[in-house]
N, C-alpha and C. Protein backbone atom coordinates (compact mmCIF):
# COMPACT_ATOMS: atom_id res chain seq x y z
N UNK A 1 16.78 24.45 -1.64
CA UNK A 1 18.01 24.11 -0.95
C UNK A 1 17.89 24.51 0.52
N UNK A 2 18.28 23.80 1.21
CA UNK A 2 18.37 23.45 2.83
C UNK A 2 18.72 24.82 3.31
N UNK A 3 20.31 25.18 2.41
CA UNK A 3 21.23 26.11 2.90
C UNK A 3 20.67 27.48 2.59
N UNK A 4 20.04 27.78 1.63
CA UNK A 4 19.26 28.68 0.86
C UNK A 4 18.02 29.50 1.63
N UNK A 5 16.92 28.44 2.16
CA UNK A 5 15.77 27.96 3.00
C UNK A 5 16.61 29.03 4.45
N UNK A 6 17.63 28.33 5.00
CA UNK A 6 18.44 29.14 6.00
C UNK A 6 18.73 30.52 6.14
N UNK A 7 19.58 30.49 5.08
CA UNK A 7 20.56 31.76 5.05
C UNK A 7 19.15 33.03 4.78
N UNK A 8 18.20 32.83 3.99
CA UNK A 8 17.20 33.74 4.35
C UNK A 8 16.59 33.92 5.13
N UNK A 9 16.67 32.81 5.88
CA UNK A 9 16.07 33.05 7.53
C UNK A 9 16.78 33.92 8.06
N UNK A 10 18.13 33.76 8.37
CA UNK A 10 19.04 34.62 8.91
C UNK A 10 19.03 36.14 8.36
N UNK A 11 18.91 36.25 7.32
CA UNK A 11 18.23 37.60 6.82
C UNK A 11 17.50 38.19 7.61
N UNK A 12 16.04 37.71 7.12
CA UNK A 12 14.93 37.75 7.33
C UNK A 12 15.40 38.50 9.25
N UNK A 13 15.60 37.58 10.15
CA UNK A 13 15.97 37.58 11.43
C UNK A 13 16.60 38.86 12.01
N UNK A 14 17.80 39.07 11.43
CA UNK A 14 19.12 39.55 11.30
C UNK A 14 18.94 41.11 10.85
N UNK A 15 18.42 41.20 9.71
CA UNK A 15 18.41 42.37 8.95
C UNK A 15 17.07 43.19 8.78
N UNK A 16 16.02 42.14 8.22
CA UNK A 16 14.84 42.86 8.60
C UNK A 16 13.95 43.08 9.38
N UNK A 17 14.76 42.15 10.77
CA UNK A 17 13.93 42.31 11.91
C UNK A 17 12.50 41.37 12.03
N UNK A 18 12.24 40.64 10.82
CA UNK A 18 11.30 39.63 11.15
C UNK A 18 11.40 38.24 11.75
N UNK A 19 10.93 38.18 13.11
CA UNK A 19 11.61 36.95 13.11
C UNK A 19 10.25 35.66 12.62
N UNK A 20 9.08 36.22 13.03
CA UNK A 20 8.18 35.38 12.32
C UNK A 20 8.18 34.75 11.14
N UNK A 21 8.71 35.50 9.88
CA UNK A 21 8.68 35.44 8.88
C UNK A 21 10.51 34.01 8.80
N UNK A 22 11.13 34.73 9.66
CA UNK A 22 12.54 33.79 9.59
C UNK A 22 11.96 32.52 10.01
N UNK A 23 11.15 32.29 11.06
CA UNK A 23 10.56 31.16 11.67
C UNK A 23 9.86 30.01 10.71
N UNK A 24 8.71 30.69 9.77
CA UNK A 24 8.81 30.17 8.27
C UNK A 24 9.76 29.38 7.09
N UNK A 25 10.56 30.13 7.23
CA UNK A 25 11.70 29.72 6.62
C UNK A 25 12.62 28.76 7.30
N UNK A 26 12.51 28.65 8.49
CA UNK A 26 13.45 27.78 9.50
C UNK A 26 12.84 26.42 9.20
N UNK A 27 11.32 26.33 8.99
CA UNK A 27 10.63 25.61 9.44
C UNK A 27 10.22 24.35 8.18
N UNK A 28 10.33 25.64 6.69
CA UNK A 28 10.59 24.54 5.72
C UNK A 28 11.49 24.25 5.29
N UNK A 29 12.84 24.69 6.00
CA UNK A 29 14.55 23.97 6.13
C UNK A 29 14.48 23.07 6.90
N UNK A 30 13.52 22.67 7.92
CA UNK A 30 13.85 22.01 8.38
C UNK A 30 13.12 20.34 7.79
N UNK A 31 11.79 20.86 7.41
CA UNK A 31 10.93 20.23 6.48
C UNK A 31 11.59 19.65 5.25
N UNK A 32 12.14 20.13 4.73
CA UNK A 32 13.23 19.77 3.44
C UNK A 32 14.09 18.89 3.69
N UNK A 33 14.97 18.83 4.71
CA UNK A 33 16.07 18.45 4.99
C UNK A 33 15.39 17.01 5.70
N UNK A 34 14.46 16.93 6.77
CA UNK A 34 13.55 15.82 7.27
C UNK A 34 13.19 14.64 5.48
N UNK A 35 12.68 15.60 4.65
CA UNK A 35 12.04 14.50 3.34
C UNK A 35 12.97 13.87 2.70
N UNK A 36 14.51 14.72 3.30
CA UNK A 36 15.64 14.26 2.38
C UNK A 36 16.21 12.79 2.80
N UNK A 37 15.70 13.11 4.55
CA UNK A 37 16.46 12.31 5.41
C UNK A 37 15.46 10.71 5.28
N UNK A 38 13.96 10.91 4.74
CA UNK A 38 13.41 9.99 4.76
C UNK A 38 13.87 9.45 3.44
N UNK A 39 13.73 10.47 2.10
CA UNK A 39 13.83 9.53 0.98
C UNK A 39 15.31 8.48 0.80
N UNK A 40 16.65 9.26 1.63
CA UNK A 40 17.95 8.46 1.69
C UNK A 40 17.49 7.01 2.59
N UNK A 41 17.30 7.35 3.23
CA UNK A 41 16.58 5.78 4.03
C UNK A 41 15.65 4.90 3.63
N UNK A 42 14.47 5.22 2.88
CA UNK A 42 14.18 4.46 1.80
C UNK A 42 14.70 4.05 0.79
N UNK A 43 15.75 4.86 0.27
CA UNK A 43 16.56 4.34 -1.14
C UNK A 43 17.57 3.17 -0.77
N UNK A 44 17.85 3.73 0.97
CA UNK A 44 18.81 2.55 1.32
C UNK A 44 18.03 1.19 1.81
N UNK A 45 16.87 1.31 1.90
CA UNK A 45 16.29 0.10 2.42
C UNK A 45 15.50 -0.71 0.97
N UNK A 46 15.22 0.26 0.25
CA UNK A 46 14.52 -0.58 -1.35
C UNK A 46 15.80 -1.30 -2.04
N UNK A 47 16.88 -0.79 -1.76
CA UNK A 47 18.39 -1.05 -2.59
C UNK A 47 18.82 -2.48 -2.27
N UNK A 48 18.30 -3.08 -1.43
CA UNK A 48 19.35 -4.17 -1.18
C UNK A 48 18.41 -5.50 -1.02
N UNK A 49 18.85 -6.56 -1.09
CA UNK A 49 18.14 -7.80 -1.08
C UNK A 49 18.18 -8.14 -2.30
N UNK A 50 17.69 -9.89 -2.19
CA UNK A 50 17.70 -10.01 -4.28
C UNK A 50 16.72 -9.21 -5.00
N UNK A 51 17.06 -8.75 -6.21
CA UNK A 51 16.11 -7.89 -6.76
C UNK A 51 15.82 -7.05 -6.54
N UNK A 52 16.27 -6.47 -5.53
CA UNK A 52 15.71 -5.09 -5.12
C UNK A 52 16.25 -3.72 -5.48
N UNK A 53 16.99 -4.07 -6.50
CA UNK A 53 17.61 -2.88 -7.39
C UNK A 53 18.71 -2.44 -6.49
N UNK A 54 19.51 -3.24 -6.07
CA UNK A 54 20.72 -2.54 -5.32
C UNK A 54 21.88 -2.28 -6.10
N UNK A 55 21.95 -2.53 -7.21
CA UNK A 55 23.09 -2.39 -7.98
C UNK A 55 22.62 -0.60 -8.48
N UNK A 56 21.34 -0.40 -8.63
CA UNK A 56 20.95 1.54 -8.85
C UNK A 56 21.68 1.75 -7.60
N UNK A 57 21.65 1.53 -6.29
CA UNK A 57 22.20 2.11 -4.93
C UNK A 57 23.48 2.17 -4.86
N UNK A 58 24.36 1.37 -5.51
CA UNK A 58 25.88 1.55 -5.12
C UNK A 58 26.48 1.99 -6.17
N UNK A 59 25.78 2.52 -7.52
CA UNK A 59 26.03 3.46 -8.29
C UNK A 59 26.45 4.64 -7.41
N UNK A 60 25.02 5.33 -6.53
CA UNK A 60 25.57 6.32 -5.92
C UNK A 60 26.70 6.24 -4.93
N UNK A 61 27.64 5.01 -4.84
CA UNK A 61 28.46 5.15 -3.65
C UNK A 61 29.89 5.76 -4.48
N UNK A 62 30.51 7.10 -3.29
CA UNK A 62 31.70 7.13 -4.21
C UNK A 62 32.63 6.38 -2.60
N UNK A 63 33.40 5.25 -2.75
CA UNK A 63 34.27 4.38 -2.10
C UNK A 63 35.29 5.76 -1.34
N UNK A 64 35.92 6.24 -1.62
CA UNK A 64 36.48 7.72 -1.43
C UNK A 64 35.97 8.13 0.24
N UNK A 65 34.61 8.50 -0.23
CA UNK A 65 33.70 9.37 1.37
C UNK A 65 32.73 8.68 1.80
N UNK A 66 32.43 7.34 1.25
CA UNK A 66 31.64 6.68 2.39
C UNK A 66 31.94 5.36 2.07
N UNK A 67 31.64 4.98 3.93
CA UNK A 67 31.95 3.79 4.07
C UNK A 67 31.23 2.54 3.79
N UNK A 68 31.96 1.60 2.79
CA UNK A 68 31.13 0.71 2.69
C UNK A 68 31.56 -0.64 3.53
N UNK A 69 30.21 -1.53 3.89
CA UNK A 69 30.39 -2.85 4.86
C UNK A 69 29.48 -3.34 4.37
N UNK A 70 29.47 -4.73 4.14
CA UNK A 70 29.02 -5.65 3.59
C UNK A 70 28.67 -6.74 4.58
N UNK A 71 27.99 -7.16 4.86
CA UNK A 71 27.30 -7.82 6.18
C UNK A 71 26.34 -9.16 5.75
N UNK A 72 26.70 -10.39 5.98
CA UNK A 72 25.82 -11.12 5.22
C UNK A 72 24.16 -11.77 6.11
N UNK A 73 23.27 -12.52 6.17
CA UNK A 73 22.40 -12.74 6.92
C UNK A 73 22.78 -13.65 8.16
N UNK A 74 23.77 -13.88 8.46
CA UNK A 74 24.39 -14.44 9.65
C UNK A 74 24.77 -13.24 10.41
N UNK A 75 24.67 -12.08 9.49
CA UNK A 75 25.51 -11.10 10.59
C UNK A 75 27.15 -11.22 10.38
N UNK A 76 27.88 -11.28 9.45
CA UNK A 76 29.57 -12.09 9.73
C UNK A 76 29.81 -11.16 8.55
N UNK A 77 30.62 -9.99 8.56
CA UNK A 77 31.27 -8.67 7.82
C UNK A 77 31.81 -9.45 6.69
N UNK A 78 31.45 -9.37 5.47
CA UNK A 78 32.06 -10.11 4.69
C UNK A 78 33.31 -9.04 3.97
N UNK A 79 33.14 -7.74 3.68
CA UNK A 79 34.27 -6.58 3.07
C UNK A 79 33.74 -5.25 3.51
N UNK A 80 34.97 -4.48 4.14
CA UNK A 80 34.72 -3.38 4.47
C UNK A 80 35.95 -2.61 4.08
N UNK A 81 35.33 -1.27 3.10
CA UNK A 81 36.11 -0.76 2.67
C UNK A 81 37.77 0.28 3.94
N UNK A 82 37.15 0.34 4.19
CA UNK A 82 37.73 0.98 5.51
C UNK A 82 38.39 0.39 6.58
């Protein structure tokens, strides 16, 4: 966990005076959070088109906290939740 990866940095930093060791830890929070940021952008780019399993992708949507827009290949907004 991202937050986890952190908050022992801040330890680490803070309390035991290492900051090398916090620097480590900064570094595969930041590493973590980067693989997270690639695999969401691949899931959003494999998800859509015919066949391309987009109906697995909007499983994960909860309508609630994110916004959905629907955009067709002309470019012309066909439904937006928002």
């Amino acid at each position: 966990s991202v937050k986890l990866l952190r908050a022992y940095g801040r330890f680490l930093e803070d309390i035991q005076n290492d900051p090398w060791g916090a620097a480590r830890y900064f570094a595969e929070a930041d590493r973590v959070e980067e693989d997270a940021d690639v695999a969401a952008g691949e899931a959003l780019l494999s998800g859509g088109g015919e066949g391309g399993g987009g109906d697995n992708m909007l499983a994960h949507v909860d309508e609630r906290s994110n916004a959905v827009c629907v955009i067709n290949a002309q470019g012309i907004i066909q439904m937006a939740n928002r």
